[in-house]
Protein backbone atom coordinates (compact mmCIF):
# COMPACT_ATOMS: atom_id res chain seq x y z
CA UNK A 1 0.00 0.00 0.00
CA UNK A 2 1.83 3.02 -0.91
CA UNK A 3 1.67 6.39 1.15
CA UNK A 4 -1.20 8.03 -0.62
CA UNK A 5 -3.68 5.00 -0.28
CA UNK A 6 -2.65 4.89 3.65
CA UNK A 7 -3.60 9.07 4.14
CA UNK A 8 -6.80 8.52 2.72
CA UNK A 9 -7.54 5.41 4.76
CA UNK A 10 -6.63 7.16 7.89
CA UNK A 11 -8.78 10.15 7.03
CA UNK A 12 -11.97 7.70 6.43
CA UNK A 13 -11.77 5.52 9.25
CA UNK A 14 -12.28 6.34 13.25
CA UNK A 15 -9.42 6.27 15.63
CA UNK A 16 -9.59 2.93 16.57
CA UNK A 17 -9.41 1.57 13.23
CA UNK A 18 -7.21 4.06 12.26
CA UNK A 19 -4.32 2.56 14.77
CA UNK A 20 -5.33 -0.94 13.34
CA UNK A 21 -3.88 0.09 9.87
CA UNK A 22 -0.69 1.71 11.45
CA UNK A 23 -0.03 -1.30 13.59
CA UNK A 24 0.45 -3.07 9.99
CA UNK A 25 4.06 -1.17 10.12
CA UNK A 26 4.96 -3.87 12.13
CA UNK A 27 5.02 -7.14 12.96
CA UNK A 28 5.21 -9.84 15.69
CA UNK A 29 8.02 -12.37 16.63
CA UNK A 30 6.84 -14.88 19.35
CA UNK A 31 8.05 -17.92 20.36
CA UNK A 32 8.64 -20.92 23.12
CA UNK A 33 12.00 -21.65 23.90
CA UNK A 34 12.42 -24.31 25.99
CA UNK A 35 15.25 -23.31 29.36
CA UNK A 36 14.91 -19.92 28.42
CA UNK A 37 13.28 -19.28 31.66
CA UNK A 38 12.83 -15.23 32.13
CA UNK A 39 16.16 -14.47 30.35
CA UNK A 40 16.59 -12.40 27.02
CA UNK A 41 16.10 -12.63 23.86
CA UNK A 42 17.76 -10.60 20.89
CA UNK A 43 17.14 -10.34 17.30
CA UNK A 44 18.90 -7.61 15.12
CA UNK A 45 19.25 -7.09 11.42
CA UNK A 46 20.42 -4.56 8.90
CA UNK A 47 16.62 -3.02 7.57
CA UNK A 48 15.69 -1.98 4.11
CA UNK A 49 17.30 1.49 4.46
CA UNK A 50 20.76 -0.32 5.73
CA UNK A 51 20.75 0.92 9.29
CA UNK A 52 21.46 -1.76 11.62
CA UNK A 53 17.92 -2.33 14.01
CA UNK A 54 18.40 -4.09 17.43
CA UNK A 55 15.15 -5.29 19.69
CA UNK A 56 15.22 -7.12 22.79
CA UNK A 57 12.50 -8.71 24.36
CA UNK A 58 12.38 -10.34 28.16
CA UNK A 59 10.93 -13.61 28.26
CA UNK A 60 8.38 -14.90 30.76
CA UNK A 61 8.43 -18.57 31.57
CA UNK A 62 10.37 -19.71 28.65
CA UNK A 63 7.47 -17.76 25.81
CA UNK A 64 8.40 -14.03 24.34
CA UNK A 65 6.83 -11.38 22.29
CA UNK A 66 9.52 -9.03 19.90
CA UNK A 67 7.80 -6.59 17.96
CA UNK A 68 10.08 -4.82 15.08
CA UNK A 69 9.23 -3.01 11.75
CA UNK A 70 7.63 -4.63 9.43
CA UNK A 71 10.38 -4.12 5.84
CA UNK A 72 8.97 -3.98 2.27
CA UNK A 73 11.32 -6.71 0.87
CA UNK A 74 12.29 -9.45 3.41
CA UNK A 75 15.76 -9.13 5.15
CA UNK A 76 17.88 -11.31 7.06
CA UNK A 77 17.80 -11.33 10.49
CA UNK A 78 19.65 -13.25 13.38
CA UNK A 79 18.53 -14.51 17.06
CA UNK A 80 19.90 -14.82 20.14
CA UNK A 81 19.32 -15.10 24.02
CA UNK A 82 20.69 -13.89 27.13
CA UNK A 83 22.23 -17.15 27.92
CA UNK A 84 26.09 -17.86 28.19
CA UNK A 85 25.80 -20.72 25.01
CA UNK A 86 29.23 -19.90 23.77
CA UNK A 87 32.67 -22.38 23.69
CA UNK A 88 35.66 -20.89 26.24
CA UNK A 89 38.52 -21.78 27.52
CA UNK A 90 41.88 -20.39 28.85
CA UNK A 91 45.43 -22.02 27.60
CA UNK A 92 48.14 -20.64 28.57
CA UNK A 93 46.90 -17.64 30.05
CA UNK A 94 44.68 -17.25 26.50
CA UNK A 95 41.11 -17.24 25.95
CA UNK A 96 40.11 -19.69 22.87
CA UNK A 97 36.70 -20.65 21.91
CA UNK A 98 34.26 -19.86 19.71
CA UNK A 99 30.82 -17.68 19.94
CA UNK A 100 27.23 -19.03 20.06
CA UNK A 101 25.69 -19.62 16.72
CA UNK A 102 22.71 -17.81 16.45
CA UNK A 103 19.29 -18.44 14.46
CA UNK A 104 19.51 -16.87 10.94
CA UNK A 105 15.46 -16.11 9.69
CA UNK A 106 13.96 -13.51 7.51
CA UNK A 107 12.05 -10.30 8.81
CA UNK A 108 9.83 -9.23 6.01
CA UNK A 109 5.68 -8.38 6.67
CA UNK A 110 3.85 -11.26 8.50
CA UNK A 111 4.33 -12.39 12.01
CA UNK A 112 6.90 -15.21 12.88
CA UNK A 113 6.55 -18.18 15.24
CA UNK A 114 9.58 -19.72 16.80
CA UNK A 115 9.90 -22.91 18.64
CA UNK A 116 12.95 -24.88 20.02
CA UNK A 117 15.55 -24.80 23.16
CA UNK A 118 17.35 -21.89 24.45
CA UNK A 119 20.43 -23.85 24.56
CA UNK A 120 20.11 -24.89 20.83
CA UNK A 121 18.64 -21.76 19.76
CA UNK A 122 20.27 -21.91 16.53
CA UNK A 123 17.84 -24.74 15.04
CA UNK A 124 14.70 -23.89 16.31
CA UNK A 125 12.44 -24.30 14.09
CA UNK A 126 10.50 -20.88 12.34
CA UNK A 127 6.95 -20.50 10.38
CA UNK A 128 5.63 -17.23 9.12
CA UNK A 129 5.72 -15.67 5.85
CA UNK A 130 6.87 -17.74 2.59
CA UNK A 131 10.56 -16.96 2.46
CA UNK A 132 10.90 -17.81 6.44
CA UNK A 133 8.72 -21.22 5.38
CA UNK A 134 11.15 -22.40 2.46
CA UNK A 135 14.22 -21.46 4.84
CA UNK A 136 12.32 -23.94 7.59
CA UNK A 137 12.27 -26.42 4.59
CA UNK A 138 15.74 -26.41 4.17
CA UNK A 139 16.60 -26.71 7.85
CA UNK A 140 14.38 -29.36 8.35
CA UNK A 141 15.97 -31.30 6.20
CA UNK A 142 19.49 -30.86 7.85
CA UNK A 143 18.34 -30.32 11.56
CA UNK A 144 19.16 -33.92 13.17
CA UNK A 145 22.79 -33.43 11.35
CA UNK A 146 23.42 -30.20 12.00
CA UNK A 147 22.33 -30.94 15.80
CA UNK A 148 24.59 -34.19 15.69
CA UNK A 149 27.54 -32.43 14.26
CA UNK A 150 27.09 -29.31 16.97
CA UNK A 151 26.98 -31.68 19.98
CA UNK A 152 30.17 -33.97 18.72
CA UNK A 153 32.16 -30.72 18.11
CA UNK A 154 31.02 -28.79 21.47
CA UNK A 155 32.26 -32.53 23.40
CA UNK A 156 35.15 -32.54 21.46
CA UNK A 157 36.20 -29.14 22.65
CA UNK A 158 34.93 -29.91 25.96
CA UNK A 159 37.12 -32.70 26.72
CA UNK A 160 40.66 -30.93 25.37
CA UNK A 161 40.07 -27.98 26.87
CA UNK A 162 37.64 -28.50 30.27
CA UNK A 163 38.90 -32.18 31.11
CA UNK A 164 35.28 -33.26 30.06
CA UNK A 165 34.92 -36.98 28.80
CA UNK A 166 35.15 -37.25 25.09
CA UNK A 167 31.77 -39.49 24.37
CA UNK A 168 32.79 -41.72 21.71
CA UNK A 169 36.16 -42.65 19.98
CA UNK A 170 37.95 -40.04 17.69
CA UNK A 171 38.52 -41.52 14.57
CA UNK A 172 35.17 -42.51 14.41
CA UNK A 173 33.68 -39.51 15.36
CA UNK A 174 35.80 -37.68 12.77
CA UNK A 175 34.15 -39.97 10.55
CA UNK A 176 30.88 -39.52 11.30
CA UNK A 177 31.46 -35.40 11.32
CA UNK A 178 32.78 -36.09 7.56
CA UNK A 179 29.76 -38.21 6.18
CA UNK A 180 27.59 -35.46 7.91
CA UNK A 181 29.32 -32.43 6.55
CA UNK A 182 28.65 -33.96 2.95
CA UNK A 183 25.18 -34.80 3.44
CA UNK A 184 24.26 -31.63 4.66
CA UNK A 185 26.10 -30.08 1.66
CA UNK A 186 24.43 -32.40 -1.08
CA UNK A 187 21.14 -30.99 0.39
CA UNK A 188 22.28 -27.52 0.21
CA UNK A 189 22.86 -27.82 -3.11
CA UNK A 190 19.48 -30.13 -4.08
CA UNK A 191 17.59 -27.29 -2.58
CA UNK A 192 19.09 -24.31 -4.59
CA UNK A 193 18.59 -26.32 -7.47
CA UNK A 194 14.88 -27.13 -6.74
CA UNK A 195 13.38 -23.40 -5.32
CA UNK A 196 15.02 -21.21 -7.30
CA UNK A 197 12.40 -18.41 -6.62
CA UNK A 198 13.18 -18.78 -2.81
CA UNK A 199 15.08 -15.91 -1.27
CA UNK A 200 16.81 -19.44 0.88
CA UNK A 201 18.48 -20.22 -1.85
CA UNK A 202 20.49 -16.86 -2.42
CA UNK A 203 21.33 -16.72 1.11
CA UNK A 204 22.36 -20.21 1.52
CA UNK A 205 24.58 -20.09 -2.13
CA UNK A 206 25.94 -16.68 -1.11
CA UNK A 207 27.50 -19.15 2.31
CA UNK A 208 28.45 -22.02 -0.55
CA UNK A 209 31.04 -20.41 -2.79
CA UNK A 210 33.75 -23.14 -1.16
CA UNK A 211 31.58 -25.78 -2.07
CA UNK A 212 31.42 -25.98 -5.47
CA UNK A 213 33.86 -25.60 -8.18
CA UNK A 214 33.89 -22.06 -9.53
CA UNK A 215 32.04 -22.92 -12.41
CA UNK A 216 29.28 -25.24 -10.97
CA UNK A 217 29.31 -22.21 -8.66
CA UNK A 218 28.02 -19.94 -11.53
CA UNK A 219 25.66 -22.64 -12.81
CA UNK A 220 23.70 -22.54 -9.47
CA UNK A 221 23.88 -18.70 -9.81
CA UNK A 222 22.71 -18.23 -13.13
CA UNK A 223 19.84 -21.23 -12.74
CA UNK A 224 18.13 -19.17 -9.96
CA UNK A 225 15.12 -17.09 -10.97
CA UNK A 226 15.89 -13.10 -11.24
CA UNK A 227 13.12 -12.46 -8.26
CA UNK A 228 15.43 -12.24 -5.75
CA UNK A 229 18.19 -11.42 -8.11
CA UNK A 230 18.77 -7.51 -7.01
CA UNK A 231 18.25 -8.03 -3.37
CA UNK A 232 21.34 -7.31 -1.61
CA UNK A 233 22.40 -10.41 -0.57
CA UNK A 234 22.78 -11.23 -4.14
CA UNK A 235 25.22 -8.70 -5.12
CA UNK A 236 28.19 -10.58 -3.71
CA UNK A 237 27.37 -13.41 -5.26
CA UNK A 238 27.11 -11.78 -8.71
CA UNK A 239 30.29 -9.96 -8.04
CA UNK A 240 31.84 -13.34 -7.49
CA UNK A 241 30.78 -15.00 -10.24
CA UNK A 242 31.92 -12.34 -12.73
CA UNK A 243 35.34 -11.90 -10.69
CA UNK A 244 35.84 -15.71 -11.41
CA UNK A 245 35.71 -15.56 -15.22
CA UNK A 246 39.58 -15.21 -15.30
CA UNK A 247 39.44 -18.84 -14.36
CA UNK A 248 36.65 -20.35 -15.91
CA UNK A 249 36.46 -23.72 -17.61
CA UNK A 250 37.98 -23.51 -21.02
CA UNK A 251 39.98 -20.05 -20.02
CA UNK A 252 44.10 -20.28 -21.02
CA UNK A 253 46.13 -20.27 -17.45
CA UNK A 254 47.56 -16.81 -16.93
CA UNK A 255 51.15 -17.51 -18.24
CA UNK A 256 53.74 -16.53 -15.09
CA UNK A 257 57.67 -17.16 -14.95
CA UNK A 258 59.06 -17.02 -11.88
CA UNK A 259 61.77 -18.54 -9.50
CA UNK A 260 61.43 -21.73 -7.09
CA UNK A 261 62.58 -22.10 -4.08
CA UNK A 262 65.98 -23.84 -5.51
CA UNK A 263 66.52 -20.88 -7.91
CA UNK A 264 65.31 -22.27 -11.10
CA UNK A 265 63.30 -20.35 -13.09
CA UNK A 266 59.79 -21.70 -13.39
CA UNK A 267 57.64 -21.01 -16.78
CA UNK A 268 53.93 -22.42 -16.97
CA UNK A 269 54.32 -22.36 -20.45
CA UNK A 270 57.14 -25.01 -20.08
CA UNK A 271 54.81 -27.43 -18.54
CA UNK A 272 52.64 -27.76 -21.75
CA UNK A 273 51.50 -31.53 -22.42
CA UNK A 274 51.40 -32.08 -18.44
CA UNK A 275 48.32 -32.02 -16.14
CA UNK A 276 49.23 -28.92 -13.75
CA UNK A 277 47.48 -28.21 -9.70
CA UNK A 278 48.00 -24.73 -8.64
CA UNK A 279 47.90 -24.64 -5.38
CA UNK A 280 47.21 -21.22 -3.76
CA UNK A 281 48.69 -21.70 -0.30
CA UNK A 282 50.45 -19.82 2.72
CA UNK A 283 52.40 -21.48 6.01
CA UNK A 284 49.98 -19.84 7.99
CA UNK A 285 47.24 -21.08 6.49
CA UNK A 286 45.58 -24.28 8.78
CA UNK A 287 43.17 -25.19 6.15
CA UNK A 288 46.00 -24.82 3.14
CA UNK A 289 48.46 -26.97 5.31
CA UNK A 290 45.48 -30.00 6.15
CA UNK A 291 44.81 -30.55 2.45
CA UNK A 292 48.72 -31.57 1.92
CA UNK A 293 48.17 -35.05 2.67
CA UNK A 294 45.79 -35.82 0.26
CA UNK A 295 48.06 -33.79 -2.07
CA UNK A 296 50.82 -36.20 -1.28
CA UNK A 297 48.21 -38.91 -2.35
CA UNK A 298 47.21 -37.58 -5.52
CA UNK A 299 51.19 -36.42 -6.54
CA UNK A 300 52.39 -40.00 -5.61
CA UNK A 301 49.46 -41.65 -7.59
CA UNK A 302 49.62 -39.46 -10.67
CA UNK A 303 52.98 -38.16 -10.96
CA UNK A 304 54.24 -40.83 -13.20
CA UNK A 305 52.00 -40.00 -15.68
CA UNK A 306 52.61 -36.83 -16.18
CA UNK A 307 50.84 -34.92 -12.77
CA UNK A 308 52.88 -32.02 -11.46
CA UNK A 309 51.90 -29.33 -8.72
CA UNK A 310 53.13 -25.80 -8.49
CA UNK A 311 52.40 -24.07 -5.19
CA UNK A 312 52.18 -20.51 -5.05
CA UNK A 313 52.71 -19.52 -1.53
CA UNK A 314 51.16 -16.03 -0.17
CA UNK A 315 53.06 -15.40 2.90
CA UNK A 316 51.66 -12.25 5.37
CA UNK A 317 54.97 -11.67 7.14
CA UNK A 318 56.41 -8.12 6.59
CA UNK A 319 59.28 -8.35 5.08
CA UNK A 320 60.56 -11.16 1.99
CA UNK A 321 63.25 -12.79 4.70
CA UNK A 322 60.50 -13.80 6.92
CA UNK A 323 58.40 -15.02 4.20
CA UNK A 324 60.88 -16.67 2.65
CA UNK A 325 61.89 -18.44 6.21
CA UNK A 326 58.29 -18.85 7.49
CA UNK A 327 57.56 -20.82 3.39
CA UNK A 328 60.52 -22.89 3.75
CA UNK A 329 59.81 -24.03 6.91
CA UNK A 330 56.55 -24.96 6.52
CA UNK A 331 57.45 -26.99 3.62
CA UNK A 332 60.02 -28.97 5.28
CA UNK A 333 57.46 -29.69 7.71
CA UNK A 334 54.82 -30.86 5.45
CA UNK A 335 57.31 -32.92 3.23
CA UNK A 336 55.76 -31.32 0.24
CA UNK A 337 58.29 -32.39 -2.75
CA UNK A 338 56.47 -30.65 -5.82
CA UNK A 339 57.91 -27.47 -7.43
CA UNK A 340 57.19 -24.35 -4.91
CA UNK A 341 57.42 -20.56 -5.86
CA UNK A 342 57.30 -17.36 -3.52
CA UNK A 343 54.60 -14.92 -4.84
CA UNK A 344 56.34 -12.39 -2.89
CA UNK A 345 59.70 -13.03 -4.18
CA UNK A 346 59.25 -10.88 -7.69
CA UNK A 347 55.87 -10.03 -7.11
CA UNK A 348 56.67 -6.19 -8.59
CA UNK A 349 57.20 -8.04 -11.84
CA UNK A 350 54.33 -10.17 -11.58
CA UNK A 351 51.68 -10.52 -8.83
CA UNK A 352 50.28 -14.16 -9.39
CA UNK A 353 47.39 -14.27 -7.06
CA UNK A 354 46.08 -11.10 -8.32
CA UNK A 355 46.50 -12.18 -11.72
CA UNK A 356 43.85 -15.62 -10.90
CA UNK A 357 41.44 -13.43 -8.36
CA UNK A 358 42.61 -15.24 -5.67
CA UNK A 359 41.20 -13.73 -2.17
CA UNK A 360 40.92 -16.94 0.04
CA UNK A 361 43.10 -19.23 0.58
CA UNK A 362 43.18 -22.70 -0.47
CA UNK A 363 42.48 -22.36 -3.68
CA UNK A 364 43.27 -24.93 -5.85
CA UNK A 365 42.90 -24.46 -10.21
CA UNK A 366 43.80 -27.31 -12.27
CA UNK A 367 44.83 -26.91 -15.77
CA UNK A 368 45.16 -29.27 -18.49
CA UNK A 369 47.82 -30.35 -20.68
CA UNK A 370 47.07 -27.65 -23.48
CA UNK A 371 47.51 -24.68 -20.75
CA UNK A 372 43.51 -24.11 -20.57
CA UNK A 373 41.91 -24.40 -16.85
CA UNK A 374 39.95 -27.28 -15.75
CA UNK A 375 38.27 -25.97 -12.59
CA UNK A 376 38.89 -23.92 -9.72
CA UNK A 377 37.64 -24.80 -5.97
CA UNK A 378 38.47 -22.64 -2.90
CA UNK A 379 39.10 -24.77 0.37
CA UNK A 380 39.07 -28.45 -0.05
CA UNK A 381 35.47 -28.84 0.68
CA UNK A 382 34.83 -30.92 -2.65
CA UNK A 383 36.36 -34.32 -4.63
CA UNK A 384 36.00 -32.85 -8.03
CA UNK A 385 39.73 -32.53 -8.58
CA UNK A 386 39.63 -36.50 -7.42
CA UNK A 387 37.40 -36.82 -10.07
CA UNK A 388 38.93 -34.78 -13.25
CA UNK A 389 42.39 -36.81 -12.32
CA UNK A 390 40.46 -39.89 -12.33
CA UNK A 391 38.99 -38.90 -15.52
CA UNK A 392 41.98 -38.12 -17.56
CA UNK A 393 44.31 -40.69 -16.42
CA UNK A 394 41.90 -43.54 -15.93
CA UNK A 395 42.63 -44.78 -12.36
């Protein structure tokens, strides 16, 4: 109803009706909360006109009543309570941990019911308008996992760092977190693919860009409907997508020469007729250093035919020495035995990891024996570079 239609309503109607129609500017977020007690709860969000909107409510025997402005296109919003939910502990006279998770849902023009536990406030479940329905879709569907994999990971950290028991063995709860992490991932992705008019889907493939290969990536993208297409949690996927055409499928490998860390000079253009990994990495990097076993796996199994990696290390320490030292070191501890360069180390000539767009680190682009690119995948969240190998060598 735009302003016009609303002034003439107010000047028809009596009082009482008249504060029925402004009461429409906003809306109603109850819910039940199970060990919430009398405590707090938060919800804040950025609103339509991008300032940032905080309302707290206090509850009253575990139920509570937020009311906050109703928005003319539906915005994300996150939930919390008053209760101390987070991961802490001191070592060594630090404090480690990690925050609460909180409850993501949309704030858009019809009331919202919320129901779950305080403790677990992050997957209670939500019902109101039709964007905050298709979102409860989607975490239906991964609830029990997500809820397993919280609960192994909160014992986990319980029993290194409070002396807690650890409820189950390791390696098999490792395991377990795996298979879980790529079920809940599979349905991610099944569930872009199938609503692509829901706003769910641009929020949950604007969290995703590590879990596909750059390319699938803009598949997903480009399959969704353009309803939601200009809201602004699409932007930074679009701007991702078009930053990531320098490395799309079928692109030629940005040609680089540069010097290893033995002093010979290192041309991709030399490596034509081989099967080439680039592997976007830096010392300080956990997640870079954790895929180097499977690395190891894939060099020893494919080398012989013709496999070869180049790392490019980005190294954040201020001066080249210190890079250098802080690179070397970590490859001697990793017993990585491929060819490694230093993008610091001539970097005025040639900055590498500006030339591919790379902002996050791993990132991994494989590039076939022609010199034209493969796929790209940040992190190591995916098997497709299992996959192509398999697929051009045949084992």
């Amino acid at each position: 109803m735009n302003t016009f239609k609303k002034w003439c309503i107010a000047i028809a109607l009596p009082f009482s009706a008249n504060l029925a129609v402004a009461q429409q500017d906003s809306i109603q977020i109850t819910g039940t909360l199970e060990n919430l007690a009398n405590n707090k709860v938060y919800i804040s969000f950025r609103d339509e006109n991008g300032a940032n909107k905080r309302f707290t409510a206090i509850a009253n025997n575990n139920a509570f009543v937020l009311k906050v402005p109703s928005q003319s296109v539906p915005i994300t919003a996150r939930l919390d309570v008053s209760l101390q939910r987070g991961l802490s502990a001191q070592v060594d006279g630090k404090s480690i941990g990690n925050p609460a998770q909180l409850l993501d849902l949309f704030v858009f023009n019809e009331p919202i019911q919320i129901k779950g536990d305080a403790w677990l406030v992050q997957f209670a479940s939500i019902k109101g308008d039709a964007e905050n329905n298709a979102l409860e879709k989607f975490k239906k569907s991964v609830r029990a996992d997500e809820t397993r994999n919280y609960l192994i990971y909160k014992n986990s950290f319980e029993a290194t760092y409070q002396q807690k028991p650890l409820i189950g063995n390791k390696e098999d709860l490792s395991k377990e977190t795996s298979l879980i992490f790529k079920r809940i991932t599979q349905k991610q992705r099944d569930f872009v693919k199938e609503n692509p008019n829901a706003l769910a889907s641009i929020f949950l493939l604007g969290r995703m860009q590590n879990l596909y290969t750059t390319d699938n990536y803009a598949d997903a993208w480009n399959r969704l409907s353009p309803k939601y297409k200009n809201h602004p949690l699409a932007k930074p996927i679009q701007d991702y997508v078009n930053k990531m055409k320098v490395t799309s499928a079928g692109a030629p490998a940005v040609a680089f020469e540069r010097k290893d860390k033995d002093g010979k000079t290192i041309r991709l253009a030399d490596y034509k007729g081989k099967t080439i990994l680039l592997d976007f990495w830096g010392s300080w990097c956990g997640p870079c250093r954790a895929s180097h076993p499977h690395l190891k796996e894939l060099y020893n199994k494919y080398k012989a035919d013709g496999f070869e990696i180049i790392a490019i290390a980005q190294e954040t320490a201020k001066n080249l020495d210190d890079a250098r030292a802080a690179w070397l070191k970590a490859i001697a501890e990793d017993q990585i035995n491929w060819v490694h360069i230093l993008n610091r180390d001539g970097m005025e000539q040639q900055n590498i990891v500006k030339d591919y767009g790379v902002n996050s680190f791993p990132t991994k682009i494989l590039v076939d024996k022609d010199g034209k690119i493969i796929l790209r995948i940040s992190a190591s969240a995916t098997d497709d570079i299992d996959k192509a190998l398999e697929k051009i060598y045949g084992h």
